[in-house]
C-alpha atoms as a PDB file:
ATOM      1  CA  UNK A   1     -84.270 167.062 186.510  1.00  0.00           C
ATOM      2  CA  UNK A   2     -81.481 167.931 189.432  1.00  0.00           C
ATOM      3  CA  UNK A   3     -78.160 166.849 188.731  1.00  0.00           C
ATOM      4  CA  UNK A   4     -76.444 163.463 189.819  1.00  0.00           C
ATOM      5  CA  UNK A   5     -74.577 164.260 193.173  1.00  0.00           C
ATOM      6  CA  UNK A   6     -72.963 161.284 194.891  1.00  0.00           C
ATOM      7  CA  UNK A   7     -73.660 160.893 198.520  1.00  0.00           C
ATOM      8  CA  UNK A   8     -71.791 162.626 201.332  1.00  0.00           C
ATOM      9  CA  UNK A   9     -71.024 161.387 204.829  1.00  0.00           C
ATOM     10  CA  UNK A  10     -72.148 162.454 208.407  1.00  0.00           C
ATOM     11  CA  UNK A  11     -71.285 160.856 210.821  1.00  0.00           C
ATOM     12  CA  UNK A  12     -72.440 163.159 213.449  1.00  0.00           C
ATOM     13  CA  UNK A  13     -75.750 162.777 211.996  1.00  0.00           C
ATOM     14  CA  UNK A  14     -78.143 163.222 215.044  1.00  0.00           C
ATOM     15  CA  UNK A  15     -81.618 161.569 214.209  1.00  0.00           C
ATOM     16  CA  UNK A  16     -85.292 162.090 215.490  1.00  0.00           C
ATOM     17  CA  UNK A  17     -85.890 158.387 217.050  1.00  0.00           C
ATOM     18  CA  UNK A  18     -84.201 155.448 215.462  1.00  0.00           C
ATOM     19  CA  UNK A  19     -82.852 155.240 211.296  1.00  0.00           C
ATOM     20  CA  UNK A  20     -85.353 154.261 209.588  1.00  0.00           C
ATOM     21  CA  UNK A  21     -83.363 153.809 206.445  1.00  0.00           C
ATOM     22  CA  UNK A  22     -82.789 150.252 204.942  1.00  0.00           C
ATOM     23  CA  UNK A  23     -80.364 148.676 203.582  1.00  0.00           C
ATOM     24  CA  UNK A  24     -80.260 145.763 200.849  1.00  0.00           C
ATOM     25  CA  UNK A  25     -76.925 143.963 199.844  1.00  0.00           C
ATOM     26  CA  UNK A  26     -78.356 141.102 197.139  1.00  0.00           C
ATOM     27  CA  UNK A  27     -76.156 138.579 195.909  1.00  0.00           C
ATOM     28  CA  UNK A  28     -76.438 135.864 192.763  1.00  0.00           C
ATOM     29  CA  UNK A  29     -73.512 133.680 193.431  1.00  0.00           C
ATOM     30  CA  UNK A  30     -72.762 131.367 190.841  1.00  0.00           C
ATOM     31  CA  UNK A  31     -70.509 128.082 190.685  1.00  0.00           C
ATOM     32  CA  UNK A  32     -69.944 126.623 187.254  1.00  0.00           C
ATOM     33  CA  UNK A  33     -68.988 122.483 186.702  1.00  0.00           C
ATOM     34  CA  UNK A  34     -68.158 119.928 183.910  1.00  0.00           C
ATOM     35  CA  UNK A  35     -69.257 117.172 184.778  1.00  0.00           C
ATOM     36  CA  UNK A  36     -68.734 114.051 181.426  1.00  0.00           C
ATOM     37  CA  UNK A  37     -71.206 111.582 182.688  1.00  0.00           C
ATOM     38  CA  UNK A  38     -74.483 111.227 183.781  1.00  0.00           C
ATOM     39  CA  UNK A  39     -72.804 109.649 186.998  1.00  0.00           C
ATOM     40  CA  UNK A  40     -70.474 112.630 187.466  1.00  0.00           C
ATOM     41  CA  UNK A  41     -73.445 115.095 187.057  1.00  0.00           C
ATOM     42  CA  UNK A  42     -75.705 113.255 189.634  1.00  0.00           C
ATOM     43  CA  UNK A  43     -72.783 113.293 191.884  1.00  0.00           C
ATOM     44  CA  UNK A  44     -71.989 116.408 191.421  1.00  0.00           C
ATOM     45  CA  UNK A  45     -75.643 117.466 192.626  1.00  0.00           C
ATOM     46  CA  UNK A  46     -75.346 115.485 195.697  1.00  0.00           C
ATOM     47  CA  UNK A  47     -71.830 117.334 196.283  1.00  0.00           C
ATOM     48  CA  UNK A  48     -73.866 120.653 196.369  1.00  0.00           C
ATOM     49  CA  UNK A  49     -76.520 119.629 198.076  1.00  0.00           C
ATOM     50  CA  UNK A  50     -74.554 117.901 200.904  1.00  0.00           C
ATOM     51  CA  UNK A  51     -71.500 121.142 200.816  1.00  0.00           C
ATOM     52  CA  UNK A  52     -74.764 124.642 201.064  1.00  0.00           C
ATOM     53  CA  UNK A  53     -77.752 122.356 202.777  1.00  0.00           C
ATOM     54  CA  UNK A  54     -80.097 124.221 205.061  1.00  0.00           C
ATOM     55  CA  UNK A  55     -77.865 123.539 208.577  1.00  0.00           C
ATOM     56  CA  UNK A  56     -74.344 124.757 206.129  1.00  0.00           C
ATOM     57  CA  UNK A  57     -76.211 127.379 205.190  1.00  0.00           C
ATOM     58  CA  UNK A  58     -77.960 128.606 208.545  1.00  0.00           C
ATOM     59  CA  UNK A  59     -74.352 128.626 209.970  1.00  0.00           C
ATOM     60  CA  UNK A  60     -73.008 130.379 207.354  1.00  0.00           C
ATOM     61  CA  UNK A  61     -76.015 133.325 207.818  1.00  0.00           C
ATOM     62  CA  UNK A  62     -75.611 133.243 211.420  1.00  0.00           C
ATOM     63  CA  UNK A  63     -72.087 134.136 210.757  1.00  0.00           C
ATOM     64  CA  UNK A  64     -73.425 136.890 208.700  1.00  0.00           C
ATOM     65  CA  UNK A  65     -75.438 138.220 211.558  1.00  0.00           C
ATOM     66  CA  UNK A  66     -72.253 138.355 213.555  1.00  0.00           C
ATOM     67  CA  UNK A  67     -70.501 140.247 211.702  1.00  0.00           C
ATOM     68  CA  UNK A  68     -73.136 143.115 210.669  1.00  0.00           C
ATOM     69  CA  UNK A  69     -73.910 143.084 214.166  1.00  0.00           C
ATOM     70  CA  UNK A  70     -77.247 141.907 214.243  1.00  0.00           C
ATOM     71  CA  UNK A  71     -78.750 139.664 216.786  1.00  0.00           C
ATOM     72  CA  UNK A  72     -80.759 136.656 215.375  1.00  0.00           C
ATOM     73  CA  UNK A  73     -84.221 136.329 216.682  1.00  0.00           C
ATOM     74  CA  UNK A  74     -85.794 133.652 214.153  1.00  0.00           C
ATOM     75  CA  UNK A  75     -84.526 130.950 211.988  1.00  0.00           C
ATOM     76  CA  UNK A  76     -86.859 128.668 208.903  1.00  0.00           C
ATOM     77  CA  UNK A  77     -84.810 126.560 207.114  1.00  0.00           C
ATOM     78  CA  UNK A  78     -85.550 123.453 204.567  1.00  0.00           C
ATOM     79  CA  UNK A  79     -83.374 121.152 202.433  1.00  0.00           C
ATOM     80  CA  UNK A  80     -85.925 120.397 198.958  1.00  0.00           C
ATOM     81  CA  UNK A  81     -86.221 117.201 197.270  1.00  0.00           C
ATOM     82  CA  UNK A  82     -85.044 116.323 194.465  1.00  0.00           C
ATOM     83  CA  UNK A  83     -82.175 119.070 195.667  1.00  0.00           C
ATOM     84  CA  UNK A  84     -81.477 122.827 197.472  1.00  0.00           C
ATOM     85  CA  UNK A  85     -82.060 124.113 200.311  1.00  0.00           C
ATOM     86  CA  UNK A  86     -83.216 127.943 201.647  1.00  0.00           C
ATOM     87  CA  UNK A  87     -82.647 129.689 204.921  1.00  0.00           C
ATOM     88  CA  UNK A  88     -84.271 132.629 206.052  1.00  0.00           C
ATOM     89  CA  UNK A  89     -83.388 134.442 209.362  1.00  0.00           C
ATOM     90  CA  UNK A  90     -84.738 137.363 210.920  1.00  0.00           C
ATOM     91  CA  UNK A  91     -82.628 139.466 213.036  1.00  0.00           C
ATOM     92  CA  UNK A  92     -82.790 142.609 215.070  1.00  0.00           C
ATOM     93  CA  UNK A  93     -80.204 145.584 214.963  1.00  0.00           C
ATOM     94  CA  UNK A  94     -77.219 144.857 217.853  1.00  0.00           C
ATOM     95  CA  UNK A  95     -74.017 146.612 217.387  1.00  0.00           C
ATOM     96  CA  UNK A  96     -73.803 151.019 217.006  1.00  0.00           C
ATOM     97  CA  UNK A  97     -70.802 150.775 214.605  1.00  0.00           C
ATOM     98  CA  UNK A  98     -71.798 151.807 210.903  1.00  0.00           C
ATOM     99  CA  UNK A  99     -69.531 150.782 208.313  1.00  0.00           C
ATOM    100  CA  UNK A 100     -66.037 149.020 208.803  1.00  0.00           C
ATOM    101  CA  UNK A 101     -62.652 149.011 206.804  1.00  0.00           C
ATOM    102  CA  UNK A 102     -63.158 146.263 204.300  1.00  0.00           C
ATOM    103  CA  UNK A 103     -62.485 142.609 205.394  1.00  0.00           C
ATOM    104  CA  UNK A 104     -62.470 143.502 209.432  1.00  0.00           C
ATOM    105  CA  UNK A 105     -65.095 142.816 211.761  1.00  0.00           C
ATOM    106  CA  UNK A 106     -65.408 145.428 214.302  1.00  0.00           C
ATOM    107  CA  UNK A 107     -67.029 144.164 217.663  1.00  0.00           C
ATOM    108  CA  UNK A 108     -69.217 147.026 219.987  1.00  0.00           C
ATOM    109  CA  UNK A 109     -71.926 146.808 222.774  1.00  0.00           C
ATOM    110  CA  UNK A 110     -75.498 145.170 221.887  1.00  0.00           C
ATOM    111  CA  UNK A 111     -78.728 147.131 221.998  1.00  0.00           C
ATOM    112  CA  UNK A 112     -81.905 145.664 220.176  1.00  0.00           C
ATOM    113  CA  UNK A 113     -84.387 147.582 219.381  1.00  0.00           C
ATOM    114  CA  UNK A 114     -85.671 146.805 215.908  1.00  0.00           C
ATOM    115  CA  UNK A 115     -87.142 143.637 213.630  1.00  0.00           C
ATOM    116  CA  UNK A 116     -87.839 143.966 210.741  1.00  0.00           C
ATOM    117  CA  UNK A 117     -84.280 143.151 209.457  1.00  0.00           C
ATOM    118  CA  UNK A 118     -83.748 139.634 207.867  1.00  0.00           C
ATOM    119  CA  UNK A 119     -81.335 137.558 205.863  1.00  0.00           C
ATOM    120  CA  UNK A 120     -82.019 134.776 203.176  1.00  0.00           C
ATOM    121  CA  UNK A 121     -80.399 132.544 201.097  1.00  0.00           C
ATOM    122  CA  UNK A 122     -82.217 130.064 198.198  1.00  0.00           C
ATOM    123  CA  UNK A 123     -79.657 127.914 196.433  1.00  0.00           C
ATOM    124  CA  UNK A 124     -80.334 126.279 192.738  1.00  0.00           C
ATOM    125  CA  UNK A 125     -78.283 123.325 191.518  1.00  0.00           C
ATOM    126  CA  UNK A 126     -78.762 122.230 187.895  1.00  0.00           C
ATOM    127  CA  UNK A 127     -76.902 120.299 185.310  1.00  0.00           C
ATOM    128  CA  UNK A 128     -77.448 120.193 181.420  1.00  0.00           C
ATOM    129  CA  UNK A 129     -77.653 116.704 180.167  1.00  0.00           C
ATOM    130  CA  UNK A 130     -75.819 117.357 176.658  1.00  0.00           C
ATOM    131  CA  UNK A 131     -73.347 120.124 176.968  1.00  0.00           C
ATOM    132  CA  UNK A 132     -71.969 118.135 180.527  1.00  0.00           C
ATOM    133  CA  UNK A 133     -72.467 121.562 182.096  1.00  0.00           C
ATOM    134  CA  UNK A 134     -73.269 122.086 185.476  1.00  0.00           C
ATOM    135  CA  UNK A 135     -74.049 124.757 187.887  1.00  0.00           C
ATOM    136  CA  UNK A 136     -75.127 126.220 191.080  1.00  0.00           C
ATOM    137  CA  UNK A 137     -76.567 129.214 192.160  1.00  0.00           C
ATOM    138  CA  UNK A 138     -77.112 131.301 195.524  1.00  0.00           C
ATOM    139  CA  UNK A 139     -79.596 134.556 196.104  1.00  0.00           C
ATOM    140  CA  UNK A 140     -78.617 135.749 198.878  1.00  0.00           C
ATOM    141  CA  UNK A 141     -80.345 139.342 200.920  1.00  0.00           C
ATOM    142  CA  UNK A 142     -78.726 140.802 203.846  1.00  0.00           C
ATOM    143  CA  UNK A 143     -81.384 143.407 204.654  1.00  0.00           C
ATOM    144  CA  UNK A 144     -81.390 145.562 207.885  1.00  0.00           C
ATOM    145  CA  UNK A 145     -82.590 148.639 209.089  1.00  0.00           C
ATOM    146  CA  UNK A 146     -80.725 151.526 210.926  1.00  0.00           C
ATOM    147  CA  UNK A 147     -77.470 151.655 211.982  1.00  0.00           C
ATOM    148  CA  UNK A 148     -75.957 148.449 210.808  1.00  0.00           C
ATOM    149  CA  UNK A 149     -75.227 147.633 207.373  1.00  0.00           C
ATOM    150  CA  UNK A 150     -74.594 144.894 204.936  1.00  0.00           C
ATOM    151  CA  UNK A 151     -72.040 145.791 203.323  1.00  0.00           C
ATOM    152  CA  UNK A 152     -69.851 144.295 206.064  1.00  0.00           C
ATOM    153  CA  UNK A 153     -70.569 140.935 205.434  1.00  0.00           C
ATOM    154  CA  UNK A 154     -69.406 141.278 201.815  1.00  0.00           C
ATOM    155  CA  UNK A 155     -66.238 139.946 201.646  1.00  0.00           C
ATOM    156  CA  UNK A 156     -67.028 136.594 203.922  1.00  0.00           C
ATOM    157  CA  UNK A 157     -70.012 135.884 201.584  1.00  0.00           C
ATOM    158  CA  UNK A 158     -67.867 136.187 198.366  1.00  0.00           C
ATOM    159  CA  UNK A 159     -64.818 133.717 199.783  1.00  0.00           C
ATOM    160  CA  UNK A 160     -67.940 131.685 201.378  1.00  0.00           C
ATOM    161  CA  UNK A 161     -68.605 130.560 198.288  1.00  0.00           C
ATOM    162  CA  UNK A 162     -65.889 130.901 196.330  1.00  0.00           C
ATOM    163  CA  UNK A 163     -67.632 131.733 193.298  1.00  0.00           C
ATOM    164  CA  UNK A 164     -66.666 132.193 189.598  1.00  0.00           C
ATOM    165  CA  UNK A 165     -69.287 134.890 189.121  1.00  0.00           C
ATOM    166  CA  UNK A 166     -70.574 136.997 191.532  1.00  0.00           C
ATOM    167  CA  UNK A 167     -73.348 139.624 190.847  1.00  0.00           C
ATOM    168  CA  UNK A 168     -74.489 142.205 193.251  1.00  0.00           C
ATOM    169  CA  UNK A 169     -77.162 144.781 193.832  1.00  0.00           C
ATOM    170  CA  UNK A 170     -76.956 147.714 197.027  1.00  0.00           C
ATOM    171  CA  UNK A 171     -79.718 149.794 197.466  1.00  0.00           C
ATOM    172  CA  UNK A 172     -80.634 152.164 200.874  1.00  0.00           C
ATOM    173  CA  UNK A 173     -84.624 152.953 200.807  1.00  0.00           C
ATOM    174  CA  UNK A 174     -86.596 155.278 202.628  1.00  0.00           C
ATOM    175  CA  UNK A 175     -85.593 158.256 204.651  1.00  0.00           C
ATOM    176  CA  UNK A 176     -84.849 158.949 208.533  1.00  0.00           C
ATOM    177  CA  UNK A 177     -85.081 162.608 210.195  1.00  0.00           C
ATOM    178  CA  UNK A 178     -82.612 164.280 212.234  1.00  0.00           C
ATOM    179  CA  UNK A 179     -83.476 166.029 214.957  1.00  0.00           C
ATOM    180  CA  UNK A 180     -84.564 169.078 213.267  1.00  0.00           C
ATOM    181  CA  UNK A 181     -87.180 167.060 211.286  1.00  0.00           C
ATOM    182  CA  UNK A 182     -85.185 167.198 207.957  1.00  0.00           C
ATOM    183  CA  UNK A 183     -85.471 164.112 205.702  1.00  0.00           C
ATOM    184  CA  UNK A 184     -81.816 161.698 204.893  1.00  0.00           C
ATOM    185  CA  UNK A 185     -81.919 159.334 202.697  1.00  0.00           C
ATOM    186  CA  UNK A 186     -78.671 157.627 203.079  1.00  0.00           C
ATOM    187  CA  UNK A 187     -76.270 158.157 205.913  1.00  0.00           C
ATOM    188  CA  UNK A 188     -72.976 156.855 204.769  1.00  0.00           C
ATOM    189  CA  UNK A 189     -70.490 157.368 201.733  1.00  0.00           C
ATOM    190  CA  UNK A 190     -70.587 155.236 198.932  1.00  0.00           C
ATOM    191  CA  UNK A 191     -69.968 155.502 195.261  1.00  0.00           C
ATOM    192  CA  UNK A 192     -69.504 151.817 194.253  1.00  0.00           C
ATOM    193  CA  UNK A 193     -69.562 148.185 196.218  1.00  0.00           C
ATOM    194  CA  UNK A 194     -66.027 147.991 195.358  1.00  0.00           C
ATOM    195  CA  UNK A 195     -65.210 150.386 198.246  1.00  0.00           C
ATOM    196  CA  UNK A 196     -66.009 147.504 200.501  1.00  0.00           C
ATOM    197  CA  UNK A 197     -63.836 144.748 198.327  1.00  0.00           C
ATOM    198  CA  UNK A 198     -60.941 143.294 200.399  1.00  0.00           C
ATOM    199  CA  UNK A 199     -57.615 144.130 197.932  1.00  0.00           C
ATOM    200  CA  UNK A 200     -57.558 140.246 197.712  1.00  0.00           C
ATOM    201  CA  UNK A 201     -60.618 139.603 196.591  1.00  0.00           C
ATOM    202  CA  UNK A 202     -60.358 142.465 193.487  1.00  0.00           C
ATOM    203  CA  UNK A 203     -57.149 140.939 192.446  1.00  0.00           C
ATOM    204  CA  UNK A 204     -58.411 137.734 191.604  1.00  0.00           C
ATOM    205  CA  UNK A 205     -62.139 138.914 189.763  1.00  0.00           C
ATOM    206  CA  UNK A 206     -62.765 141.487 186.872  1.00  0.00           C
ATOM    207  CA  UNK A 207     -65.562 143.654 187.683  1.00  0.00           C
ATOM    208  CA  UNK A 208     -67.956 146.208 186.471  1.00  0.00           C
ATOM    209  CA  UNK A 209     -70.085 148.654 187.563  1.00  0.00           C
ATOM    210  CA  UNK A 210     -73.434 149.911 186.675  1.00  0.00           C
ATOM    211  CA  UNK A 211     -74.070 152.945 189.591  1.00  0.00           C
ATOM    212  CA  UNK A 212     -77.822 155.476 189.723  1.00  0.00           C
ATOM    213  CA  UNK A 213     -76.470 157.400 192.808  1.00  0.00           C
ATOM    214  CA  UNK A 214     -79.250 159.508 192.498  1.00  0.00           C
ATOM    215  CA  UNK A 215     -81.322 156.465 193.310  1.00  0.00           C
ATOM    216  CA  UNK A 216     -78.657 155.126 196.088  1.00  0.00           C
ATOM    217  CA  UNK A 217     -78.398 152.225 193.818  1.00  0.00           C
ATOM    218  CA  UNK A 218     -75.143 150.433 193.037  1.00  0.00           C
ATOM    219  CA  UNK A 219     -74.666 147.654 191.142  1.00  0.00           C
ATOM    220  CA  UNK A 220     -70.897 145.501 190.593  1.00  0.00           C
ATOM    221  CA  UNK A 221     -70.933 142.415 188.620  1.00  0.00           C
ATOM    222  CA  UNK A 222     -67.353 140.073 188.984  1.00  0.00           C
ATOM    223  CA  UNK A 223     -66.028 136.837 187.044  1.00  0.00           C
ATOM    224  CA  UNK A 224     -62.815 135.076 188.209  1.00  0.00           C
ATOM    225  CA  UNK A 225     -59.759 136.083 185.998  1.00  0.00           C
ATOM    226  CA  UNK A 226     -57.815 133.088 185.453  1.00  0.00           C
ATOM    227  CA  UNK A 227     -59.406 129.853 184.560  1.00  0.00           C
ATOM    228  CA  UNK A 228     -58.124 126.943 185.888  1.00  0.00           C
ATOM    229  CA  UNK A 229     -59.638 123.657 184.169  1.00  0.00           C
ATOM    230  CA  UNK A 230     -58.724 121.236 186.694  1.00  0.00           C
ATOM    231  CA  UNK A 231     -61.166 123.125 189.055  1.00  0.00           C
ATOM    232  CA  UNK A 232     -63.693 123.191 186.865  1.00  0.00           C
ATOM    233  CA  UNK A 233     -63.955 119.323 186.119  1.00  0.00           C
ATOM    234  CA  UNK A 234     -65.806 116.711 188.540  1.00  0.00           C
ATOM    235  CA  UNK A 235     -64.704 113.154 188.478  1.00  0.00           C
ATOM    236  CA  UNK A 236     -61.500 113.796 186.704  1.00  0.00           C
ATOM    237  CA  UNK A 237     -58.567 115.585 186.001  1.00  0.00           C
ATOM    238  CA  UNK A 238     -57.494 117.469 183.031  1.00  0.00           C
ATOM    239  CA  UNK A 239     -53.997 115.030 182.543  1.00  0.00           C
ATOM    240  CA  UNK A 240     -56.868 112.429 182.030  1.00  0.00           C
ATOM    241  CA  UNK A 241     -58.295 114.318 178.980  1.00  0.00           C
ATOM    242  CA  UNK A 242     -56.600 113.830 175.483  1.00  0.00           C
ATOM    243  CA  UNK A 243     -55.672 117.735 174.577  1.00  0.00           C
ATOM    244  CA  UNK A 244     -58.390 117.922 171.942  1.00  0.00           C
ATOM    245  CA  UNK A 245     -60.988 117.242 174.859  1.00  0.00           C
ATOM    246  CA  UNK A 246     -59.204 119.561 177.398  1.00  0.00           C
ATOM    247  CA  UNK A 247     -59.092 122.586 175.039  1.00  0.00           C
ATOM    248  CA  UNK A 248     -63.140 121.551 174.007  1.00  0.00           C
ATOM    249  CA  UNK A 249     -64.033 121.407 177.532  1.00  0.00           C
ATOM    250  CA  UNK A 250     -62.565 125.030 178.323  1.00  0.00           C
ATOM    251  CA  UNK A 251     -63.895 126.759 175.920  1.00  0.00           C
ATOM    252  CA  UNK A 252     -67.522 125.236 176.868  1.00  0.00           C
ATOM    253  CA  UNK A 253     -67.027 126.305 180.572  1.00  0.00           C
ATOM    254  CA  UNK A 254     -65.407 129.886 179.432  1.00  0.00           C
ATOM    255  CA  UNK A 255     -68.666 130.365 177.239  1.00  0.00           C
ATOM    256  CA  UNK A 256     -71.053 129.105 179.999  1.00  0.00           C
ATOM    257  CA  UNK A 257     -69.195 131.909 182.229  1.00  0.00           C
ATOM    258  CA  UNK A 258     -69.333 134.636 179.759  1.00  0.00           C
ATOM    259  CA  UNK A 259     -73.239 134.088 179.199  1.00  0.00           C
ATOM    260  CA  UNK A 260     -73.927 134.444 182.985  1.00  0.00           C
ATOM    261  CA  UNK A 261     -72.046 136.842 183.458  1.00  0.00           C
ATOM    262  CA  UNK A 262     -73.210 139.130 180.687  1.00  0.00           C
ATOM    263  CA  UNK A 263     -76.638 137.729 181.407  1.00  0.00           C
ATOM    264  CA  UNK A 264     -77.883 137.278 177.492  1.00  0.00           C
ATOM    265  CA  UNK A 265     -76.683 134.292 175.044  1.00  0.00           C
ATOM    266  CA  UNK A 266     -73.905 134.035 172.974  1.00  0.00           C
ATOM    267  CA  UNK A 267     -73.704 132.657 169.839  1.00  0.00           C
ATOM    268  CA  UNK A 268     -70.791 130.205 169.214  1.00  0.00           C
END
């Protein structure tokens, strides 16, 4: 088996036609609630559904396309009864520019020429009708072919949402040829998502990461750091809860968190 090398950058990479490489930036974007009543949980549904429905979310992706500098050719979007909503967008490669620094959004001249690119978003709502628990979830892909990549959008899609977990896959398939017919299979540095975190962002999340760089596949899972109750309760504050309640209530969410985000139960 050949070692484990981590990928090495060319930027004077001259190719045979266009890159044919893709690349996949997948997001599960979660948003945990309390919510007491049954009142408070149904509200808190319509919240969601009214805050990520399918025109929120199509400007939200188009604003995605802008920055990875992509041109959108095709938008299908539907809000679901009883609630979510998905958006899927094709777009074609626009801008030249590879990778930026992380959190800037570099602007360049537009050339299509490829389209088979396309961005999606599905979003999942849900409450549980004991534990007063409620949450919502967004799969996002950002895929696009040749020059252009993903990983540009990262940061706006993480304070987007403004998440208290945020899981997320990388991965750069195929091959492309340079001019003297050898095979590439990435063409850009990377040895972990978090190159491409805005300082900001990795001060207020813990993260891990699970990397196969022999694969070009890179994985980073984050949870918020500090927990603040009163943004975690819908339809009432925490100076309305007697202590007992407050400190019951935290744990619950705090457990809910830790189960998603280590992505097995947890015995209490």
């Amino acid at each position: 088996m050949p070692a484990l090398t981590k990928p090495t950058n060319n930027p004077k990479l001259k190719l045979l036609g266009f890159n044919n490489l893709t690349k996949t930036l997948s997001f599960n974007i979660y948003d945990i609630c309390y919510a007491r009543s049954t009142q408070h949980q149904q509200e808190y549904i319509e919240y969601i559904d009214e805050a990520y429905n399918a025109e929120r979310l199509t400007t939200i992706l188009t604003e995605v396309a802008d920055i990875v500098g992509a041109n959108v050719l095709n938008v299908a979007r539907q809000d679901y009864d009883p609630q979510g909503a998905s958006v899927t967008m094709l777009i074609s490669e626009g801008h030249h520019d590879g990778l930026s620094t992380p959190g800037l959004i570099e602007k360049d001249s537009v050339v299509a020429h490829l389209d088979k690119s396309h961005i999606t978003v599905h979003t999942y709502p849900e409450t549980h009708p004991d534990a007063g628990i409620s949450t919502f979830r967004a799969d996002i892909d950002v895929s696009t072919c040749g020059k252009i990549s993903p990983l540009k959008c990262l940061n706006f899609l993480i304070k987007s949402f403004e998440s208290d977990i945020v899981v997320m896959d990388y991965r750069v398939r195929g091959f492309t040829r340079n001019v003297r017919g050898m095979k590439h299979y990435i063409d850009h540095s990377i040895d972990s998502i978090q190159n491409f975190i805005s300082r900001d962002i990795k001060e207020r999340y813990d993260m891990v990461d699970v990397n196969v760089y022999q694969e070009n596949i890179f994985h980073t899972k984050m949870r918020l750091k500090q927990l603040d109750l009163d943004t975690y309760l819908f339809g009432e504050g925490v100076s309305e809860l007697p202590p007992r309640d407050a400190k019951r209530i935290r744990e619950r969410v705090d457990h809910e968190i830790m189960e998603i985000f280590y992505g097995r139960n947890i015995q209490r």
